[in-house]
C-alpha atoms as a PDB file:
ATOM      1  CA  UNK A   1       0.000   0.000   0.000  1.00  0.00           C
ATOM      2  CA  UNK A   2       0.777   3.827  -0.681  1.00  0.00           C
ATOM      3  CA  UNK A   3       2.771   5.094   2.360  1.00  0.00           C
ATOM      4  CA  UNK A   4       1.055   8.332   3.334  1.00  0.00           C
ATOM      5  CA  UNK A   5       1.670   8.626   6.527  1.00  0.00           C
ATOM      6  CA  UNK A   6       2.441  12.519   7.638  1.00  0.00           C
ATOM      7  CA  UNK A   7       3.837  11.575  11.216  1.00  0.00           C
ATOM      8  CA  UNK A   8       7.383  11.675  10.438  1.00  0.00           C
ATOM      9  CA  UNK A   9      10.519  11.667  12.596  1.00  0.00           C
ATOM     10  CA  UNK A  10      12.506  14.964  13.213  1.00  0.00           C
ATOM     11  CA  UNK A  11      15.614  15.496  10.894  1.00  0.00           C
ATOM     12  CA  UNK A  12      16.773  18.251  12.544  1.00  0.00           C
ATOM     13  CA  UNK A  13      19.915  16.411  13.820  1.00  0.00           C
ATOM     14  CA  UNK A  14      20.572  15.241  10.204  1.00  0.00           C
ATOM     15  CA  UNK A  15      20.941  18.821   8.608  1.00  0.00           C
ATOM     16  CA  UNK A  16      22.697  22.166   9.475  1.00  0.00           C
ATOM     17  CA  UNK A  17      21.629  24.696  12.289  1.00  0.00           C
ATOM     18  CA  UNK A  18      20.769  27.051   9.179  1.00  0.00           C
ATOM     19  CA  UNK A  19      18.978  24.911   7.256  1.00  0.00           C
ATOM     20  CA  UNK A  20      17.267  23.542  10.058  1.00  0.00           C
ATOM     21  CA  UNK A  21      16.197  27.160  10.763  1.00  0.00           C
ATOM     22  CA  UNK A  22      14.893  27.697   7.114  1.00  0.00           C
ATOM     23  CA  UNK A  23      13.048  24.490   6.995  1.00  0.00           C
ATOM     24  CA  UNK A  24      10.982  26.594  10.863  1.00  0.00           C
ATOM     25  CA  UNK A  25      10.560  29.314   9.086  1.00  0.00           C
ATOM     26  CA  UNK A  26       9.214  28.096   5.934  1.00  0.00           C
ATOM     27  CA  UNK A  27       6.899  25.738   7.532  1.00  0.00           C
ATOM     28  CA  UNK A  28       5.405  28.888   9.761  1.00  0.00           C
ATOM     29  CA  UNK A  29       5.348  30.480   6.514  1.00  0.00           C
ATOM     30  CA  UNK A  30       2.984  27.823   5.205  1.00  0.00           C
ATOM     31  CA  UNK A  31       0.385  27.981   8.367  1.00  0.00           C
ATOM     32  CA  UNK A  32       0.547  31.268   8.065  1.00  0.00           C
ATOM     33  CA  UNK A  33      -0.817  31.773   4.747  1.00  0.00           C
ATOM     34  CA  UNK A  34      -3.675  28.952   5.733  1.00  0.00           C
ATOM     35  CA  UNK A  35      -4.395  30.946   8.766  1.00  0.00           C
ATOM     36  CA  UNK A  36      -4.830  34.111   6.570  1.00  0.00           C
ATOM     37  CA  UNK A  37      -6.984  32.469   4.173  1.00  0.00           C
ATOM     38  CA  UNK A  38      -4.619  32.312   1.186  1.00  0.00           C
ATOM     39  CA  UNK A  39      -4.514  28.484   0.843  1.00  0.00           C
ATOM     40  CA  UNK A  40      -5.746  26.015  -2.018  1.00  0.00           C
ATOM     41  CA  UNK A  41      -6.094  22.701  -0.284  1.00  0.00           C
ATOM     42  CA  UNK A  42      -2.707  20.897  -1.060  1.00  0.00           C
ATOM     43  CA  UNK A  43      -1.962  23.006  -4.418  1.00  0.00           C
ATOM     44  CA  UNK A  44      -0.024  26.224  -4.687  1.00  0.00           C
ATOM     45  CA  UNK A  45       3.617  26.430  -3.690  1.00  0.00           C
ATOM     46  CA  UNK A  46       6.455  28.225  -1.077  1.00  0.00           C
ATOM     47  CA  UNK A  47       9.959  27.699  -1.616  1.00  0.00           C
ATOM     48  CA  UNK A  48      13.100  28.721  -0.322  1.00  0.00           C
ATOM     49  CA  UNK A  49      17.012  28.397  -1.029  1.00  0.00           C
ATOM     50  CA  UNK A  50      18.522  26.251   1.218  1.00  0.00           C
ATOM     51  CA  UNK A  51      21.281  28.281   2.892  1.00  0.00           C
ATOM     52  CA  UNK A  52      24.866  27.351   1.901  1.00  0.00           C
ATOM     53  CA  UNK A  53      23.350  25.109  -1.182  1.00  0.00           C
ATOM     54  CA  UNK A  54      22.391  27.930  -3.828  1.00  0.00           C
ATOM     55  CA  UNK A  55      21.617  24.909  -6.045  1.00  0.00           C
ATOM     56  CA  UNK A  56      19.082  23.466  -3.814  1.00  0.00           C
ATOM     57  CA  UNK A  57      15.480  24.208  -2.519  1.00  0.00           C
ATOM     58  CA  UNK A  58      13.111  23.237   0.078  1.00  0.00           C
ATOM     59  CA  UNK A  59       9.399  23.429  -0.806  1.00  0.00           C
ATOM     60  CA  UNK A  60       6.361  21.188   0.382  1.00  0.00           C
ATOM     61  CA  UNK A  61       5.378  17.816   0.053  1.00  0.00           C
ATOM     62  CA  UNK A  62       2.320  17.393  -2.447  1.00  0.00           C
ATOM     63  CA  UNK A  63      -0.854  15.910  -0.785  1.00  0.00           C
ATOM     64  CA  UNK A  64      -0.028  17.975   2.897  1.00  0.00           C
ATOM     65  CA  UNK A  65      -2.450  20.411   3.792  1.00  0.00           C
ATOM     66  CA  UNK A  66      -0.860  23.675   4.265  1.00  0.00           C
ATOM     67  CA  UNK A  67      -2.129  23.747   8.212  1.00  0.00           C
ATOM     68  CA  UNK A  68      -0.194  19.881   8.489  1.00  0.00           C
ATOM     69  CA  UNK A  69       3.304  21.108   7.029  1.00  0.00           C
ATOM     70  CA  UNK A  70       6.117  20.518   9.091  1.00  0.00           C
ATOM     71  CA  UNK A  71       9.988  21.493   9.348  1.00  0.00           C
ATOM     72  CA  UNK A  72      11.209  17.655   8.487  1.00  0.00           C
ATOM     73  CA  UNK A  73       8.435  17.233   5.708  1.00  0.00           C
ATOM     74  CA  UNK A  74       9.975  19.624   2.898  1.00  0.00           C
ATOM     75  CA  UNK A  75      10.831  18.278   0.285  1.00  0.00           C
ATOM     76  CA  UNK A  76      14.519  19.242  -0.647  1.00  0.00           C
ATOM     77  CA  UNK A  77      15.256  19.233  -4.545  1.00  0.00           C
ATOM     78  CA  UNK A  78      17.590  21.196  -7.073  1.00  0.00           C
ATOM     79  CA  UNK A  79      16.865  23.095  -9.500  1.00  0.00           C
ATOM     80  CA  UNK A  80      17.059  20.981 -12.469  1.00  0.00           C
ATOM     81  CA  UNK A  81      14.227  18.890 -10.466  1.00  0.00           C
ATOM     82  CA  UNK A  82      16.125  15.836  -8.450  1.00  0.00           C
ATOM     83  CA  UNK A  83      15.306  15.016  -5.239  1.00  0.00           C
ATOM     84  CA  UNK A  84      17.521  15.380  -3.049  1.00  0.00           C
ATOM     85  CA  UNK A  85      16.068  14.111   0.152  1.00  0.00           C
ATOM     86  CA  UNK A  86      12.732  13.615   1.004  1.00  0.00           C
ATOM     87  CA  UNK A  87      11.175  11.784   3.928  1.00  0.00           C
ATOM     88  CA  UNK A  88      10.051   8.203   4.032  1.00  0.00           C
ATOM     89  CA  UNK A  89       6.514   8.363   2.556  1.00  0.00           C
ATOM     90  CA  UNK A  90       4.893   7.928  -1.415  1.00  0.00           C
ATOM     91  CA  UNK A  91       4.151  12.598  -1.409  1.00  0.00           C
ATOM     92  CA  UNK A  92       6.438  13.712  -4.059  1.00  0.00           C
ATOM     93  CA  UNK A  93       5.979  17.713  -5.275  1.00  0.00           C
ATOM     94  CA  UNK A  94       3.981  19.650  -7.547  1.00  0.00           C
ATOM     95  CA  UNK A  95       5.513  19.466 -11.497  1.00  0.00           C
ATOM     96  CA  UNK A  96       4.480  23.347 -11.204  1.00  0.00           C
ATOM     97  CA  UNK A  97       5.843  24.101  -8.659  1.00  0.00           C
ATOM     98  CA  UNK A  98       9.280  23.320  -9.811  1.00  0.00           C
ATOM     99  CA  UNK A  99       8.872  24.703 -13.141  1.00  0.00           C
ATOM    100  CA  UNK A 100       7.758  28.059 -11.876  1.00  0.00           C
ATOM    101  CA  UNK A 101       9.972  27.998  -8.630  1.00  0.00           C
ATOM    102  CA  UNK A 102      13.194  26.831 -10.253  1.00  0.00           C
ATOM    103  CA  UNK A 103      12.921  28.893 -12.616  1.00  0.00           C
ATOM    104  CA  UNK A 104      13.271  32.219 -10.683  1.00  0.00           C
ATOM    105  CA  UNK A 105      16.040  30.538  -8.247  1.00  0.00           C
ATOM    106  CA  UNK A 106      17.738  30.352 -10.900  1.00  0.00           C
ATOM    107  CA  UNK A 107      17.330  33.843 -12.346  1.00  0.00           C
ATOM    108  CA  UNK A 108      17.540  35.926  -9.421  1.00  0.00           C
ATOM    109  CA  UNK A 109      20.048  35.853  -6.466  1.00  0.00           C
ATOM    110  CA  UNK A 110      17.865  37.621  -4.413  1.00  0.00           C
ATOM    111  CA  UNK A 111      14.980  35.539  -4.910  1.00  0.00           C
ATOM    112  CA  UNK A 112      15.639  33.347  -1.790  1.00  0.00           C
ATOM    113  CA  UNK A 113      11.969  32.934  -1.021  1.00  0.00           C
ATOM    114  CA  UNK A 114       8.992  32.665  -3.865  1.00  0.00           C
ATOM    115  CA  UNK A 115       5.508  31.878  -2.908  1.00  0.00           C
ATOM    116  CA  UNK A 116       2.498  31.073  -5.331  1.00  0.00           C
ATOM    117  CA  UNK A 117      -0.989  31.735  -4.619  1.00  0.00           C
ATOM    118  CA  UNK A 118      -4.822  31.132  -5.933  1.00  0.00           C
ATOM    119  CA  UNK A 119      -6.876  32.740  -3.957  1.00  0.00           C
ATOM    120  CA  UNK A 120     -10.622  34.338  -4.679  1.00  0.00           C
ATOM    121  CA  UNK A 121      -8.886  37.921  -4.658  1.00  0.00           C
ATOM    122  CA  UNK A 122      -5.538  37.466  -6.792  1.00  0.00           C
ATOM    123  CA  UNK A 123      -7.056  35.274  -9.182  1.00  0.00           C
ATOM    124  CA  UNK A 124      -9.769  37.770 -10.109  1.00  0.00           C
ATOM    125  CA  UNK A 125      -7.773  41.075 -10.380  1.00  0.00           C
ATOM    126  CA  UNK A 126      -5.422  38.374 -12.752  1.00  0.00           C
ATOM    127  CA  UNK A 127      -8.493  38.383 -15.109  1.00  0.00           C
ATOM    128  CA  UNK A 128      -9.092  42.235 -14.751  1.00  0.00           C
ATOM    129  CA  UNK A 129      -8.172  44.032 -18.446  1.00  0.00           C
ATOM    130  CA  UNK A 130      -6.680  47.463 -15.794  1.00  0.00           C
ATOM    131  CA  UNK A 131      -4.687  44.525 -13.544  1.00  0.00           C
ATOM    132  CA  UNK A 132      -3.498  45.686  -9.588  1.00  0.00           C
ATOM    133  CA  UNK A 133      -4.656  49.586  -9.515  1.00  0.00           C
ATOM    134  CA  UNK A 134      -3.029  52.107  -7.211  1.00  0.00           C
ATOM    135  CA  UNK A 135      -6.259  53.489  -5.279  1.00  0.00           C
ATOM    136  CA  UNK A 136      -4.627  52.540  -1.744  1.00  0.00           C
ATOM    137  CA  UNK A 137      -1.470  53.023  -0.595  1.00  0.00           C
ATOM    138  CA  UNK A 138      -1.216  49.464  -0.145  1.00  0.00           C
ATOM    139  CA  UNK A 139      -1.344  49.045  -3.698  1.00  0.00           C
ATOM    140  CA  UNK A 140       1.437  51.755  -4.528  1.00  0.00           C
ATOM    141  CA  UNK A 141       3.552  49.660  -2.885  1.00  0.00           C
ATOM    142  CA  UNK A 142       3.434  47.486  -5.422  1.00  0.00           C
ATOM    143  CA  UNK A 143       4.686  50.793  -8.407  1.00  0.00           C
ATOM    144  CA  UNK A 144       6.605  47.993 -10.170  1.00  0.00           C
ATOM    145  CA  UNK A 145       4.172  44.698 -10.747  1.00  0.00           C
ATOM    146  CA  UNK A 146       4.804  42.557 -13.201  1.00  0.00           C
ATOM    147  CA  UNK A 147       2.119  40.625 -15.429  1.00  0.00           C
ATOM    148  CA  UNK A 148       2.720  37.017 -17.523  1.00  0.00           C
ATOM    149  CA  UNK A 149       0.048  35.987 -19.974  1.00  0.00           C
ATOM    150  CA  UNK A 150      -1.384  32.962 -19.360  1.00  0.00           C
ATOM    151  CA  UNK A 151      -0.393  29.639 -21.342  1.00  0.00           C
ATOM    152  CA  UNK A 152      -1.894  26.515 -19.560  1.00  0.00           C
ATOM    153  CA  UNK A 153      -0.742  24.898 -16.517  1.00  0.00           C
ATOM    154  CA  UNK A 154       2.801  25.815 -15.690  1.00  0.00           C
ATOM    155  CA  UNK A 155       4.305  22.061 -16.622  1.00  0.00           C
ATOM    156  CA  UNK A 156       6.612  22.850 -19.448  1.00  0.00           C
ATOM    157  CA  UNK A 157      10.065  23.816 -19.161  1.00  0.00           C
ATOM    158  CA  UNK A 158       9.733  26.155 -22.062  1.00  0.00           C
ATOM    159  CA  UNK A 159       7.657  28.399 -20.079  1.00  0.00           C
ATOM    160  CA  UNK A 160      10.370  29.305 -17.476  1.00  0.00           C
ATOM    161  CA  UNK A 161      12.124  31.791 -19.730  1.00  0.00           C
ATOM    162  CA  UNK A 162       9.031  33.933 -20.798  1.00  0.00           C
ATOM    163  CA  UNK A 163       8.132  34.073 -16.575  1.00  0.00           C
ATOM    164  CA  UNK A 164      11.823  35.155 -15.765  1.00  0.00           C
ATOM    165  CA  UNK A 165      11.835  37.663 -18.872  1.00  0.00           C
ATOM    166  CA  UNK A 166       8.327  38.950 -17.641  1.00  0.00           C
ATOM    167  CA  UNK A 167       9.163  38.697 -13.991  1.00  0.00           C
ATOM    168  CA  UNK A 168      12.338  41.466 -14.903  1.00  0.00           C
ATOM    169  CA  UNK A 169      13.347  42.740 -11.263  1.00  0.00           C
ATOM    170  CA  UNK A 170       9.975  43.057  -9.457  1.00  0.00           C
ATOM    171  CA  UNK A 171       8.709  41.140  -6.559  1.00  0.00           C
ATOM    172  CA  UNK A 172       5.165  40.630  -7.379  1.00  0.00           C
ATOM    173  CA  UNK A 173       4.178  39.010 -10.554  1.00  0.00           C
ATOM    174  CA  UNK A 174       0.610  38.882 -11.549  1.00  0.00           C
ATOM    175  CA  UNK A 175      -0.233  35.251 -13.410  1.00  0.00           C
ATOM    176  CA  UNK A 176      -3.139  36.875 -15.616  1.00  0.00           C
ATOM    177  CA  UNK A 177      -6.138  34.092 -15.153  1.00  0.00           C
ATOM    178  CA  UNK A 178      -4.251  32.633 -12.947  1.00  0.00           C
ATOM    179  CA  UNK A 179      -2.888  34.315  -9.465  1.00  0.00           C
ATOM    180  CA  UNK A 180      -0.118  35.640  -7.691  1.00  0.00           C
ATOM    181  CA  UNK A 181       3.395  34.916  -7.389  1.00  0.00           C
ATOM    182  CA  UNK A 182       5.961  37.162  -5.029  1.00  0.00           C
ATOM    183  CA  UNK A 183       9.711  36.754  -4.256  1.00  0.00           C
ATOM    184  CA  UNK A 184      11.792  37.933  -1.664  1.00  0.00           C
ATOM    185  CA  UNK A 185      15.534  38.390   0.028  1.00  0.00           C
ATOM    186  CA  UNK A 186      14.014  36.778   2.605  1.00  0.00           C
ATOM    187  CA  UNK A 187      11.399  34.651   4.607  1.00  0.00           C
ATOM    188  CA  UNK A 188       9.522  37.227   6.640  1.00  0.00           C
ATOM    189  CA  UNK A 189       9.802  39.907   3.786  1.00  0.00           C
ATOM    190  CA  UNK A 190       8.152  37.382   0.979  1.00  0.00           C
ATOM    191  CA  UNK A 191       5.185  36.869   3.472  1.00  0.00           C
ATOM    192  CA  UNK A 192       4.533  40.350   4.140  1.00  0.00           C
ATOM    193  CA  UNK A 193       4.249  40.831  -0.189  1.00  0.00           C
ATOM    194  CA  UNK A 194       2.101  38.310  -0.556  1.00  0.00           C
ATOM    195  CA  UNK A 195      -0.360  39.670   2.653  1.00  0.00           C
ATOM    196  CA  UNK A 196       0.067  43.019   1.324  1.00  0.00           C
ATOM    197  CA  UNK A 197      -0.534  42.485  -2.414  1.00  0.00           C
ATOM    198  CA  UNK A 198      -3.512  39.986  -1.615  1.00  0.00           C
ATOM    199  CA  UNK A 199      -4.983  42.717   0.522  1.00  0.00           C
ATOM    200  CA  UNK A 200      -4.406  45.394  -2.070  1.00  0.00           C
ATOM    201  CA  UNK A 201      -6.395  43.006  -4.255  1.00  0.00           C
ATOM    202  CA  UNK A 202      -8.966  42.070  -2.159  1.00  0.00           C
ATOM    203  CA  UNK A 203      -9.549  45.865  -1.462  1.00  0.00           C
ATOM    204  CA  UNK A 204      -9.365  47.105  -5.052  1.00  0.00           C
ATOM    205  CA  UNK A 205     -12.231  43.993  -6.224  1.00  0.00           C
ATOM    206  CA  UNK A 206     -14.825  45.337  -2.737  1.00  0.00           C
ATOM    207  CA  UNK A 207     -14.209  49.204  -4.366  1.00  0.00           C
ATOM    208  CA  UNK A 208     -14.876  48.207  -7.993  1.00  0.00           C
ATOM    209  CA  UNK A 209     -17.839  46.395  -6.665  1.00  0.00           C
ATOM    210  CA  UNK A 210     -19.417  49.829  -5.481  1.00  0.00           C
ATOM    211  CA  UNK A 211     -19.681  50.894  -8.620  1.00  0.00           C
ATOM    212  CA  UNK A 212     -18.877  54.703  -7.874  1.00  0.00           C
ATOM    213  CA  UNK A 213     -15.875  56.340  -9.639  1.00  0.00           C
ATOM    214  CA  UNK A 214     -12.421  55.271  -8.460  1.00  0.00           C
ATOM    215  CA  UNK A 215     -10.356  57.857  -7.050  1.00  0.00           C
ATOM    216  CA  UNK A 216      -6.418  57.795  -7.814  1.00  0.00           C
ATOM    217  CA  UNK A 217      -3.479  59.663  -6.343  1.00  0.00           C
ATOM    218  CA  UNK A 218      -1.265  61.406  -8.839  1.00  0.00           C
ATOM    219  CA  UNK A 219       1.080  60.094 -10.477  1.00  0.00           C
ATOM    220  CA  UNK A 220       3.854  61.949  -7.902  1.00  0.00           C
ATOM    221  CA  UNK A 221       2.241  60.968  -4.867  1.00  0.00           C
ATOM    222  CA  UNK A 222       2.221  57.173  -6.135  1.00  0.00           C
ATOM    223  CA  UNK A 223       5.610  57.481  -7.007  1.00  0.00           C
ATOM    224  CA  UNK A 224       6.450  59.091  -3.713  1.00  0.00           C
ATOM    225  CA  UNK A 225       4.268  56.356  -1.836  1.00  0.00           C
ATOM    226  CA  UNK A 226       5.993  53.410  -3.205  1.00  0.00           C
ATOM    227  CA  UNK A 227       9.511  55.010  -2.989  1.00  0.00           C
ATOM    228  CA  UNK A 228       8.763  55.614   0.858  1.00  0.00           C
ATOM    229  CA  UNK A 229       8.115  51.650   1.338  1.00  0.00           C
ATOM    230  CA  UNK A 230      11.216  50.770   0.000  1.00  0.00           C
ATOM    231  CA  UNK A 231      13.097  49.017   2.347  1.00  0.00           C
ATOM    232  CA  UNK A 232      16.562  51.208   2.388  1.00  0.00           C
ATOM    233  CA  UNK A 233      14.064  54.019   3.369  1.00  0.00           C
ATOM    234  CA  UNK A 234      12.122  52.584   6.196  1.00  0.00           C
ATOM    235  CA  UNK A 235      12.698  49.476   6.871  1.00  0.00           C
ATOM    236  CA  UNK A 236      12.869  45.694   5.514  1.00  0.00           C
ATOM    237  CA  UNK A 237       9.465  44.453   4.666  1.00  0.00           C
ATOM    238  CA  UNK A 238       7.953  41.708   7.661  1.00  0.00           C
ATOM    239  CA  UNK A 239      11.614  41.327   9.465  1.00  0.00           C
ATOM    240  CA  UNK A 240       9.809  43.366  12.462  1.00  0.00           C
ATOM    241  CA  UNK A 241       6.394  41.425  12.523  1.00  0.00           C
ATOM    242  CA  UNK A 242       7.962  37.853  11.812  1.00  0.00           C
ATOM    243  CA  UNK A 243       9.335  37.072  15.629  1.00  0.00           C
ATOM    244  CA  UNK A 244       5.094  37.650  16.429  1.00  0.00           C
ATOM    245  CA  UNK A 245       4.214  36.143  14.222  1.00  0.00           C
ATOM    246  CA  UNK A 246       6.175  32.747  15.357  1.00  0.00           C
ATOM    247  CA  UNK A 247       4.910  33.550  18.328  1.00  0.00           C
ATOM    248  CA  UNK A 248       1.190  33.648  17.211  1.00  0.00           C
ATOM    249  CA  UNK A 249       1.517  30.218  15.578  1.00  0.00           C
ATOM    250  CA  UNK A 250       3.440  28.657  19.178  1.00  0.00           C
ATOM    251  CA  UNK A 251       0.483  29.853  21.086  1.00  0.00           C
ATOM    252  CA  UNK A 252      -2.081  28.036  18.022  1.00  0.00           C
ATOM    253  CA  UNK A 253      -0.118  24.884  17.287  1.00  0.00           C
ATOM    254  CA  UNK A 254       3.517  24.870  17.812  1.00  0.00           C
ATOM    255  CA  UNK A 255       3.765  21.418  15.678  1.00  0.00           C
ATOM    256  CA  UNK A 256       5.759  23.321  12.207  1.00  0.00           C
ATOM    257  CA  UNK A 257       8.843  23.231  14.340  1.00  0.00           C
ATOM    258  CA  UNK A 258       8.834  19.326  14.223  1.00  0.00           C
END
């Protein structure tokens, strides 16, 4: 029979105090977005670099709930798509996933965290003709989104080069009839783009739905908006929030550190 068992031993003392640390942090990262409501059952996708291994990503095991993922059951792979370790049961990972997630690891050095969502609000701005809008300054944060047409499910390798090409140097990519994908320097600062841009979506769709006029800053206060959340002039996007957050998920169910 199938082995799907999810109860799976601890690996920490099997891998390096940083990856170790990654494979936390990516695993809060997953609750998190299923807490926040921007989970698709066992589809969609989070990766991250593993540290000292620039060839080699973690990212979840597929047929886990997001709420069930756990440190030890990532899934480590490179990026031409071997496994490189994976726990003891028959869960491999999603063929989209690593088309879509190797591809930017590859691209960009300072992509060490991508996440991919489908969720009600980022899936219907991705079929809206205008795209992401900048009525709220949440949304000016976002001055330099990117958009990739859509061509099917993401399973051919073709594909990668038209989504790095399109992706250029932003951190939020819009999948048109599709969904969302961000990338980020870091853990913490890749979920606070997704939050933000899912909430800029989920705003823009509830003032559309009004039906009164939009209202929109000019173009120099937009500019000035989304030049003030850059992170060399404030501060690093999520770094700040992540340590409560970690604690927020201890106090719910401190089981992603296993």
């Amino acid at each position: 029979m199938p082995n799907y068992n999810i109860r799976i031993a601890s690996i920490e003392p099997h891998v390096s105090a940083e990856e170790w640390q990654a494979r936390i942090d990516l695993a809060a990262f997953y609750r998190l977005v299923d807490i926040w409501g921007m989970s698709d059952l066992i589809a969609n996708h989070i990766s991250v670099r593993v540290p000292g291994e620039p060839d080699h990503f973690l990212i979840n095991s597929y047929g886990y709930l997001y709420e069930e993922i756990t440190a030890s059951s990532l899934i480590k792979i490179d990026l031409d798509g071997n496994v490189i370790w994976k726990p003891d049961f028959d869960y491999g990972f999603n063929q989209a996933g690593f088309v879509i997630h190797a591809a930017i690891h590859r691209a960009r050095d300072d992509a060490h965290c991508v996440v991919h969502t489908h969720t009600e609000a980022g899936m219907a701005v991705s079929a809206l003709q205008c795209g992401l809008l900048p009525i709220t300054q949440m949304a000016m944060r976002f001055a330099s989104v990117a958009y990739h047409d859509f061509e099917g499910v993401v399973v051919n390798l073709d594909e990668q080069a038209r989504l790095v090409a399109d992706l250029g140097t932003s951190d939020l990519m819009i999948l048109r009839n599709h969904g969302l994908l961000a990338l980020g320097r870091s853990i913490p600062e890749t979920f606070d783009t997704i939050r933000r841009a899912e909430l800029a979506c989920a705003t823009q769709l509830r003032a559309m739905a009004a039906g009164a006029p939009l209202v929109l800053p000019s173009e120099a206060v937009q500019r000035e908006t989304a030049r003030l959340y850059e992170p060399a002039v404030r501060r690093p996007y999520g770094v700040m929030e992540w340590p409560a957050l970690l604690r927020k998920l201890d106090r719910l169910d401190p089981s992603f550190r296993h």
